[in-house]
Protein backbone atom coordinates (compact mmCIF):
# COMPACT_ATOMS: atom_id res chain seq x y z
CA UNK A 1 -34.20 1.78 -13.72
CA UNK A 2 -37.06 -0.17 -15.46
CA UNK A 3 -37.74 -3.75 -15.44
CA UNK A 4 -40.20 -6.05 -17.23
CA UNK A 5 -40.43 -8.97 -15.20
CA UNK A 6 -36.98 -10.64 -14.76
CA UNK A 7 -35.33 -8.29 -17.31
CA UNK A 8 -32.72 -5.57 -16.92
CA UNK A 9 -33.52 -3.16 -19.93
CA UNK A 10 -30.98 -1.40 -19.58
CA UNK A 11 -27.99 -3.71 -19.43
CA UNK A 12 -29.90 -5.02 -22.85
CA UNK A 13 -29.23 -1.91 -24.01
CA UNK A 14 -26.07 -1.36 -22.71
CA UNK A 15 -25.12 -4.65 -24.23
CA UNK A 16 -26.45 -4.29 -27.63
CA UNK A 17 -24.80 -1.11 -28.07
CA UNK A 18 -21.64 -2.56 -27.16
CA UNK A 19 -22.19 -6.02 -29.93
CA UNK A 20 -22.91 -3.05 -32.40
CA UNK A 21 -19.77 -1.81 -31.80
CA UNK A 22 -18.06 -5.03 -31.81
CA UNK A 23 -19.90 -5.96 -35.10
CA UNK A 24 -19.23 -2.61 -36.75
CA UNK A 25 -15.59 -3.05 -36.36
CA UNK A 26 -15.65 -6.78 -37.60
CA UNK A 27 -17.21 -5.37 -40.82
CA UNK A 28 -14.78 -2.71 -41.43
CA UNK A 29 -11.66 -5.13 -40.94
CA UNK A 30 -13.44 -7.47 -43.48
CA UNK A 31 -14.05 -4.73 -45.59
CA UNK A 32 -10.55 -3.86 -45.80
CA UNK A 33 -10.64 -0.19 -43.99
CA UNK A 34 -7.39 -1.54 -42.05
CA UNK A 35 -5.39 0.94 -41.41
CA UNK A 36 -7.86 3.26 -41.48
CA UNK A 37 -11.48 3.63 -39.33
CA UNK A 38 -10.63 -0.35 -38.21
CA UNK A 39 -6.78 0.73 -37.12
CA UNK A 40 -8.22 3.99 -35.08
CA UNK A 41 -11.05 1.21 -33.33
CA UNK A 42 -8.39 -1.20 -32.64
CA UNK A 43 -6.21 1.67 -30.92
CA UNK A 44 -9.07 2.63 -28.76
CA UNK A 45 -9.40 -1.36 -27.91
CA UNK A 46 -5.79 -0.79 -26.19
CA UNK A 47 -6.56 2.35 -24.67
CA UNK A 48 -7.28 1.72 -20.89
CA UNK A 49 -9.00 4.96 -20.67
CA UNK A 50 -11.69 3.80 -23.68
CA UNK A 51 -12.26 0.68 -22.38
CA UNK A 52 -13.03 2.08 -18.77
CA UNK A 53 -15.41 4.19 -20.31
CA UNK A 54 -17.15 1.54 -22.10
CA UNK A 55 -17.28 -0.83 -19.38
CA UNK A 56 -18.58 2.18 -16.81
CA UNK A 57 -21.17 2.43 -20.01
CA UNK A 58 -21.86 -1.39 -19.08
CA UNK A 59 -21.93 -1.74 -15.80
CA UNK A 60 -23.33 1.58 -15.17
CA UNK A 61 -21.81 4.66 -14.25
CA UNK A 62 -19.83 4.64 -10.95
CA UNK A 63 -19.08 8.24 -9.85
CA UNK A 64 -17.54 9.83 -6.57
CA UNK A 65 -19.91 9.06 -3.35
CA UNK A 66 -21.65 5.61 -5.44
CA UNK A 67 -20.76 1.48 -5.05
CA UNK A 68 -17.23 2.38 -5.11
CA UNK A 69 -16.32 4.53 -2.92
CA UNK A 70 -18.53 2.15 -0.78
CA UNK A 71 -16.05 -0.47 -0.49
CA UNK A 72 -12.83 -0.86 1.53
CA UNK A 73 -9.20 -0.19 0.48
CA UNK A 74 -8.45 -3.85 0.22
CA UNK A 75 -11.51 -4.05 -1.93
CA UNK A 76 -10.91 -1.25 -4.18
CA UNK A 77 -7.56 -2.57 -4.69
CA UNK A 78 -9.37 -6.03 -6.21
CA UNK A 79 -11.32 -4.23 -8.79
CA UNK A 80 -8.15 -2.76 -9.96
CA UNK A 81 -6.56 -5.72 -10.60
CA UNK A 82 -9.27 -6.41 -12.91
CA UNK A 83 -7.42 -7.46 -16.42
CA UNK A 84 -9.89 -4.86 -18.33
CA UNK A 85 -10.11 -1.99 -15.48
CA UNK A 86 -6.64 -2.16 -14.26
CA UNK A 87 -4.35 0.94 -15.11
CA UNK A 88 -0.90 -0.75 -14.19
CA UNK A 89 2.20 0.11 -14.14
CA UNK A 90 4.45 -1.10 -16.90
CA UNK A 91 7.91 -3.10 -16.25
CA UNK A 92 6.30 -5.26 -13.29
CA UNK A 93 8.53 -7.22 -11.55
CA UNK A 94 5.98 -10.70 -10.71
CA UNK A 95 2.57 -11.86 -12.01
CA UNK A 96 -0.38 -9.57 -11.36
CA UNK A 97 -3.36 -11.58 -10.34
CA UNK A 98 -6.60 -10.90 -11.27
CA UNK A 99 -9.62 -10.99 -8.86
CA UNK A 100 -13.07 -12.06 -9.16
CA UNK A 101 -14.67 -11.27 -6.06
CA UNK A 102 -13.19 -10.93 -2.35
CA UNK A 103 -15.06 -11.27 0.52
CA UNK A 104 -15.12 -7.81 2.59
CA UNK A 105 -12.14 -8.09 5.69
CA UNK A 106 -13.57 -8.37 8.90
CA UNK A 107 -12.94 -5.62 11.04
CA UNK A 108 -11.67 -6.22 14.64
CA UNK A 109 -13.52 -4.53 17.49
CA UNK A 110 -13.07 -0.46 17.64
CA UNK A 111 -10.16 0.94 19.89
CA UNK A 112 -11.29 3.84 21.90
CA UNK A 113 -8.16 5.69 21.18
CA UNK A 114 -8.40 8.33 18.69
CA UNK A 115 -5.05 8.56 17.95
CA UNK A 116 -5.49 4.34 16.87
CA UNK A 117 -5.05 3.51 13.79
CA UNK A 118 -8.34 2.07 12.07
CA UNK A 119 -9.18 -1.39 13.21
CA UNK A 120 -6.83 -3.81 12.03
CA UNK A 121 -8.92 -7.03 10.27
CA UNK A 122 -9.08 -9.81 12.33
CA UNK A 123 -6.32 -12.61 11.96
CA UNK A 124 -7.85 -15.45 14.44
CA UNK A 125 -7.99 -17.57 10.98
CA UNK A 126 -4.76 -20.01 11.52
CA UNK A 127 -2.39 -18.96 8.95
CA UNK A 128 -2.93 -22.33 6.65
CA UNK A 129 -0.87 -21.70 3.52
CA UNK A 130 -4.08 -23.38 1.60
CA UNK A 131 -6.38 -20.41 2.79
CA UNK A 132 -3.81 -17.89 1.42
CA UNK A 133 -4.53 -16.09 -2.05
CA UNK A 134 -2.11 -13.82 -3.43
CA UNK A 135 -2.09 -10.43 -5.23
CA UNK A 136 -0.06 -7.98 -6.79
CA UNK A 137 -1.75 -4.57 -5.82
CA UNK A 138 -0.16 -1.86 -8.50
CA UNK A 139 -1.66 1.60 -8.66
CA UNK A 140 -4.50 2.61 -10.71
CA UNK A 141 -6.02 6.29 -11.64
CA UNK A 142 -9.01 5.17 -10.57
CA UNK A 143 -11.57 7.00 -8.31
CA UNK A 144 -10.15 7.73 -4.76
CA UNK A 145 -6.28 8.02 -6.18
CA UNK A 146 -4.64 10.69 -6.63
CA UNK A 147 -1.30 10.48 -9.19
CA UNK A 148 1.67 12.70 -9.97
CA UNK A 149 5.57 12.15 -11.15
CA UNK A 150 4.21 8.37 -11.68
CA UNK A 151 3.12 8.06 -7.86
CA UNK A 152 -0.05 7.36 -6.58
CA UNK A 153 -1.66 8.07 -3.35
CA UNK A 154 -5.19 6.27 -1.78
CA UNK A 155 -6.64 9.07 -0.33
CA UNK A 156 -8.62 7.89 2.94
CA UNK A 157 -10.36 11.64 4.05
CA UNK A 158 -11.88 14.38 3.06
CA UNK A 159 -9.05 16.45 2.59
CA UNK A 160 -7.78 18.03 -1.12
CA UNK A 161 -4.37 16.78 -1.86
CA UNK A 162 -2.19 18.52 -4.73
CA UNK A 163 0.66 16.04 -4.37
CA UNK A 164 2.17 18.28 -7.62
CA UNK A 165 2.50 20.85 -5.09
CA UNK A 166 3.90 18.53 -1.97
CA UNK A 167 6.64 17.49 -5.23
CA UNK A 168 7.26 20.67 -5.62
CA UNK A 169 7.83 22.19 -2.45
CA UNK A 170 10.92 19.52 -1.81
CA UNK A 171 11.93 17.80 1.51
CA UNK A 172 13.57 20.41 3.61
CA UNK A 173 15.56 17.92 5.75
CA UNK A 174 19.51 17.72 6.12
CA UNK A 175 20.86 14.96 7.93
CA UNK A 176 23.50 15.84 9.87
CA UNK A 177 27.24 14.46 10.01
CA UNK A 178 27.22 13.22 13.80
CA UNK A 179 24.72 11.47 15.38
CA UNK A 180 22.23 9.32 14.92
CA UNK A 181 19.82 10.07 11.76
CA UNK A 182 17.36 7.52 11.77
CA UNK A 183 14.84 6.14 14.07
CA UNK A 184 13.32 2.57 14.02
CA UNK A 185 10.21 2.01 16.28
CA UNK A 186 7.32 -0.41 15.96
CA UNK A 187 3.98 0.12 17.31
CA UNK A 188 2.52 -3.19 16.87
CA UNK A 189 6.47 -4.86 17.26
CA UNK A 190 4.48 -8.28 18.20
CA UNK A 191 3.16 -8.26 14.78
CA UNK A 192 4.50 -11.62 12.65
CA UNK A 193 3.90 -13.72 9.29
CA UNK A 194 2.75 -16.80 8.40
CA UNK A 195 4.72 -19.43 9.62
CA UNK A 196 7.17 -21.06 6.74
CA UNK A 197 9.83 -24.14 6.87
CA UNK A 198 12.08 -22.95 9.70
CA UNK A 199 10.29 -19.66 10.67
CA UNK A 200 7.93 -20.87 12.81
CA UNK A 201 7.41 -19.31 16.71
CA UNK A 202 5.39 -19.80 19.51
CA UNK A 203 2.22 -16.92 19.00
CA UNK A 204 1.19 -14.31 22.15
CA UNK A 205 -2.26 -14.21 22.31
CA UNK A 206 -2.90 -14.02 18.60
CA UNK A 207 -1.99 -16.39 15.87
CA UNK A 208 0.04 -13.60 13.66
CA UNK A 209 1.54 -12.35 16.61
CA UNK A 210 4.48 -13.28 18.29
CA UNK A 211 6.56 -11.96 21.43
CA UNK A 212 9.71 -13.85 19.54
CA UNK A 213 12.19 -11.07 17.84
CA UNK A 214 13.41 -13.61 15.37
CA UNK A 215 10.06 -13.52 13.68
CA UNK A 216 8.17 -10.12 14.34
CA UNK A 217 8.44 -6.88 13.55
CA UNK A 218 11.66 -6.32 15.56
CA UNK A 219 13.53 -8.61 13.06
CA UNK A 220 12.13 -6.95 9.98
CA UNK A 221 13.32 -3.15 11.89
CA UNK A 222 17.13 -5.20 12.36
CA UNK A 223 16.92 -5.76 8.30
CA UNK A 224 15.89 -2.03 7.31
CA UNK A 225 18.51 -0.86 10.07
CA UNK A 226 21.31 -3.14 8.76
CA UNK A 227 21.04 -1.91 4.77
CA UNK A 228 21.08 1.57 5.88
CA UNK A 229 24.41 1.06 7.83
CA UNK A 230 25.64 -0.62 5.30
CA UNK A 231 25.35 2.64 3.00
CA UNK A 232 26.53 4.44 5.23
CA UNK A 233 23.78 6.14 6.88
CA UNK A 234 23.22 6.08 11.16
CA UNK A 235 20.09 4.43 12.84
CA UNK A 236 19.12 4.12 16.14
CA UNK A 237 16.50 1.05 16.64
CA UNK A 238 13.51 0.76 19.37
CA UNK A 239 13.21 -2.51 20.09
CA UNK A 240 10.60 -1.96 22.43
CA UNK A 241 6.83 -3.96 21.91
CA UNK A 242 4.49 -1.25 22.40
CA UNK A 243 1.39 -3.40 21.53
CA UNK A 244 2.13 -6.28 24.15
CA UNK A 245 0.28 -7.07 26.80
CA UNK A 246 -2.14 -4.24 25.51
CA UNK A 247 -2.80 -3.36 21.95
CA UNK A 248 -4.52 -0.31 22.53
CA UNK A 249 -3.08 2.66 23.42
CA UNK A 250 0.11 1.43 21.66
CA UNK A 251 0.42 4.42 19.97
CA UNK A 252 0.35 7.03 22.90
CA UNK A 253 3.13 4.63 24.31
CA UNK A 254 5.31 4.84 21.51
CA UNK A 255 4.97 8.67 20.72
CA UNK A 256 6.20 8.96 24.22
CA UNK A 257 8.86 7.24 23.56
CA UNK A 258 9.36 8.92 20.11
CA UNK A 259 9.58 12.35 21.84
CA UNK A 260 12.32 11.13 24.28
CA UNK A 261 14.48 9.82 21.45
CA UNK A 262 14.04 13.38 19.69
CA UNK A 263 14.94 15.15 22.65
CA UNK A 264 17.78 13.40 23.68
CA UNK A 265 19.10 12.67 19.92
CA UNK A 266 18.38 16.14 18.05
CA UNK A 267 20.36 14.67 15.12
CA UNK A 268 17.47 12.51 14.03
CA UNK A 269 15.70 13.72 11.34
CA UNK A 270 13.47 10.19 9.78
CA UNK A 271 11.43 8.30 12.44
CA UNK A 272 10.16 4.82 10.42
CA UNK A 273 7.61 3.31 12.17
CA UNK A 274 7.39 -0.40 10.84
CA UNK A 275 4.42 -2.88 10.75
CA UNK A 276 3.40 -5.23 8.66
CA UNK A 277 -0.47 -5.55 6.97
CA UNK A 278 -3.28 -7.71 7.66
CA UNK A 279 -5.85 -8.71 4.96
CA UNK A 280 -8.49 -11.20 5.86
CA UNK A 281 -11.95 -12.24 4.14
CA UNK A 282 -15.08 -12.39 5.75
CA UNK A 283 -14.77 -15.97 4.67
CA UNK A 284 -11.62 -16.71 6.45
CA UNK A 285 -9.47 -16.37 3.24
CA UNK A 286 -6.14 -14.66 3.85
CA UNK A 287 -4.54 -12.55 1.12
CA UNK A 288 -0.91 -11.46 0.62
CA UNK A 289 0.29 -8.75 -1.09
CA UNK A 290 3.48 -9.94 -2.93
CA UNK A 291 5.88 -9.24 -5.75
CA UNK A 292 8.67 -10.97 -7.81
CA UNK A 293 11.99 -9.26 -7.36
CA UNK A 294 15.59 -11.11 -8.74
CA UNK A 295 13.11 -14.70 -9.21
CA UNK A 296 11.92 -14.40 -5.79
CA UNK A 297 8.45 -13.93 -4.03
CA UNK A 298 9.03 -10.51 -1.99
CA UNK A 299 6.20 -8.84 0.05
CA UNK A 300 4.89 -5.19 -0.98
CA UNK A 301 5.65 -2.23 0.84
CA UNK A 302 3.12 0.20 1.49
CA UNK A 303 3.37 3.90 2.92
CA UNK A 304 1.08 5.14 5.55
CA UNK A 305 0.44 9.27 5.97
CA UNK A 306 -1.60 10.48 8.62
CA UNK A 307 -2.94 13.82 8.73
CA UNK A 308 -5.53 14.23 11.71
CA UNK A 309 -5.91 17.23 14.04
CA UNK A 310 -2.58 17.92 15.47
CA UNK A 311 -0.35 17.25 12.77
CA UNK A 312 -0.47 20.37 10.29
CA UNK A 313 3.19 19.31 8.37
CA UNK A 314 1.83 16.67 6.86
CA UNK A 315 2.76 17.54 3.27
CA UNK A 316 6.44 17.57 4.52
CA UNK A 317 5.80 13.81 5.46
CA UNK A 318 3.83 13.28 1.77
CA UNK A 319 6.75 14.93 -0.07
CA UNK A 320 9.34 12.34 1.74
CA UNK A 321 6.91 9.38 0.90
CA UNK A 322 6.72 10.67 -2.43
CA UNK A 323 10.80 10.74 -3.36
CA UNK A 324 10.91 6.94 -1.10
CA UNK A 325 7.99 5.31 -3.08
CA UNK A 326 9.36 7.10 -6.83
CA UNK A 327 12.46 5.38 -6.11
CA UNK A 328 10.91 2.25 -5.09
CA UNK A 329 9.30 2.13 -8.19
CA UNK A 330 12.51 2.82 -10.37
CA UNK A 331 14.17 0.18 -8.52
CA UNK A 332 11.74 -2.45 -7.98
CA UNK A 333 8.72 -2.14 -9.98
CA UNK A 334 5.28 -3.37 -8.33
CA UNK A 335 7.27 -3.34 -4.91
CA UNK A 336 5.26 -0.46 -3.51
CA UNK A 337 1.53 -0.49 -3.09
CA UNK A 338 -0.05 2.89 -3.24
CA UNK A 339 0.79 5.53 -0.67
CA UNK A 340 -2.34 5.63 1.83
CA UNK A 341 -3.65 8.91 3.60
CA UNK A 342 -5.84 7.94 6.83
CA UNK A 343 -6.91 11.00 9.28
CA UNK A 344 -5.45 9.64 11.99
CA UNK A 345 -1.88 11.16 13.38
CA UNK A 346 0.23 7.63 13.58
CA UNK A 347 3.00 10.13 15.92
CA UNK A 348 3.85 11.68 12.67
CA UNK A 349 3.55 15.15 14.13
CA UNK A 350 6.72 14.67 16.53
CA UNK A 351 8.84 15.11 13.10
CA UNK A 352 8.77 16.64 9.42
CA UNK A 353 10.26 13.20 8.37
CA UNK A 354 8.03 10.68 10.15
CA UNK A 355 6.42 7.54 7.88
CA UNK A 356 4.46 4.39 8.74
CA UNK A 357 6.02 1.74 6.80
CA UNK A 358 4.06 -1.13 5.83
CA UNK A 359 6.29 -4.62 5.06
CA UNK A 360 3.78 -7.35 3.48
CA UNK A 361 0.85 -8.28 5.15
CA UNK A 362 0.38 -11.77 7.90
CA UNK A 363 -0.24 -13.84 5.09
CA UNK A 364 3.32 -13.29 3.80
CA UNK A 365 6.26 -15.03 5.27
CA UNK A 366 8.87 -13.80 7.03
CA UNK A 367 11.42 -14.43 4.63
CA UNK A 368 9.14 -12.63 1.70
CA UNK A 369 8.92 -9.85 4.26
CA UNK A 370 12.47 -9.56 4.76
CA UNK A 371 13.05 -9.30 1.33
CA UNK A 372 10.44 -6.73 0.65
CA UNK A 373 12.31 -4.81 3.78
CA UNK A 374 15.87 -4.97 2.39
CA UNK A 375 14.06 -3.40 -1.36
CA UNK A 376 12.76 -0.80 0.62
CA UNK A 377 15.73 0.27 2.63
CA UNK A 378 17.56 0.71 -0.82
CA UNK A 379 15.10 2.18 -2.34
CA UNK A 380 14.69 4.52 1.02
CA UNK A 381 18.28 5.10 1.24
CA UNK A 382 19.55 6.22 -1.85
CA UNK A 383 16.65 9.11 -0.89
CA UNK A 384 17.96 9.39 2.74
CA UNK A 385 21.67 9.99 1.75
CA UNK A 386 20.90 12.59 -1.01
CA UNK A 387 19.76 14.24 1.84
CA UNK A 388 22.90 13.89 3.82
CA UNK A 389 24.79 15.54 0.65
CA UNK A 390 25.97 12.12 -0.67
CA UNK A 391 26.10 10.77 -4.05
């Protein structure tokens, strides 16, 4: 990259190439080519895939292992909601924001525990409804998803996913007639929202956490649980806090328990573990992930796969998250974030139909959580109870 004193040469360029362009077009549309060579440009204006290509040609080219695959999920995310780079979805149920810049999330301090999830971001910021931005994070085809049947998946390691394939080979899950079919268990139960008009609690020993089962995860489990009764299907809910008084090790405590509930209830075939998100600026700035759904703010739901050492079935758990998130999509457009695939294990290995679910992020409140909940356990259960045999 040459410079001349303050001067990028290249973006010069870059740029002039691109007001040739521009200019070139201009003079054809005077000229009267209209339909013709002026029409074709003005179709490759609209065409995402042209204009990513010409603004890679601007900014530079950004390819596999470069600035982007540099930056964190939640940053990623930002540049796709980018009016010119974003490849969105179409029929999207709220406002998609668009995002200059967001400061990186700061990362808490590293668990020891392998079988932790990453770090969550730190949420010592108080949850002041002023410091909260928020964003509608749809899927995009760019670098680091992968896409198939309309569903797209952040892919967090190093591993080659052909989610055509995971379609393909089906969910081979029946749900039997007696029993209970379902599990509910939260990790990180203590996990809560902003506080909003009456929601408000009394935090543990963080401010978006809360020992209170009106307003933590618990509640949002009691929400999935009740719309799956209601269409007919049978769930057994842990209402246990594995994350209180310790955080760490949560997840060893809870896949205990998860194995206990398996071998005592072999008629459980879908273990949901629920949490909620945290997205936090290295400026303080909290960001929620949110939606419009019937006229109402609703938090985003996002899927979480593991697929670390000891847990060779994952694609059994990717093909489930698949059908759930395609039929989150047909119902409530822009409800789902992308699928994520992390190399950790998240208990998933105790059952072919194990997901970490996701529900709107602390900066959300509890009731936009609890709507986002009741979307997904419709959008969940009209999967679930094909695979009891129901219509």
């Amino acid at each position: 990259m040459k410079r001349r004193g303050n001067i990028r040469w290249d973006l010069v360029l870059r740029r002039c190439g691109a007001f040739f362009l521009a200019t070139l077009g201009a003079v054809l549309l005077l000229a009267g080519a209209g339909n013709g060579v002026a029409g074709a440009l003005l179709s490759l204006a609209e065409n995402p895939f042209f204009v990513s290509a010409v603004l890679q040609e601007e900014l530079g080219p950004v390819a596999r292992g470069g600035v982007m695959d540099e930056l964190e999920l939640w940053e990623r995310l930002v540049v796709d909601q980018s009016a010119l780079l974003r490849w969105g979805l179409s029929g999207a149920g709220g406002d998609t924001q668009t995002a200059q810049a967001v400061p990186t999330p700061t990362p808490s301090a590293a668990s020891p525990d392998p079988s932790e999830p990453e770090p969550e971001p730190s949420a010592a910021p108080a949850a002041d409804p002023g410091d909260i931005v928020e964003r509608t994070l749809v899927a995009s085809s760019g670098a680091g998803y992968e896409e198939a049947q309309g569903v797209y998946l952040y892919n967090r390691t190093d591993l080659n996913v052909d989610l055509e394939a995971a379609w393909a080979a089906g969910v081979d899950l029946t749900l039997p007639d007696e029993g209970p079919q379902i599990l509910i268990v939260h990790t990180h139960g203590s996990e809560a929202y902003t506080p909003d008009g009456e929601d408000v609690y009394v935090p543990s020993d963080n401010n978006s956490r809360t020992l209170d089962e009106r307003y933590n995860m618990v509640r949002v489990g009691d929400e999935i649980a009740q719309v799956f009764e209601e269409m007919g299907l049978r769930v057994l809910h842990d209402r246990t806090l594995y994350d209180y008084p310790a955080y760490n090790g949560a997840y060893a405590r809870s896949g205990e328990a998860v194995a206990g509930y398996l071998a005592e209830y072999p008629s459980i075939r879908i273990v949901l573990d629920v949490h909620r998100d945290a997205l936090v600026g290295s400026d303080g700035t909290i960001y929620k992930a949110v939606t419009t759904v019937d006229g109402s703010p609703t938090a985003q739901v996002m899927l979480v796969l593991g697929s670390g050492d000891g847990h060779p079935d994952w694609m059994e758990n990717l093909a489930l998250a698949m059908r759930i998130q395609k039929s989150m999509d047909a119902l409530y457009p822009t409800l789902a974030r992308p699928m994520t695939l992390r190399a950790s294990v998240y208990n998933q290995n105790l059952s072919a139909g194990s997901l970490l679910v996701e529900v709107g992020t602390h900066g959300n409140t509890l009731q936009e959580a609890l709507r986002g909940a009741r979307c997904f356990a419709r959008a969940a259960g009209q999967v679930l109870r094909n695979l009891a045999g129901e219509e």
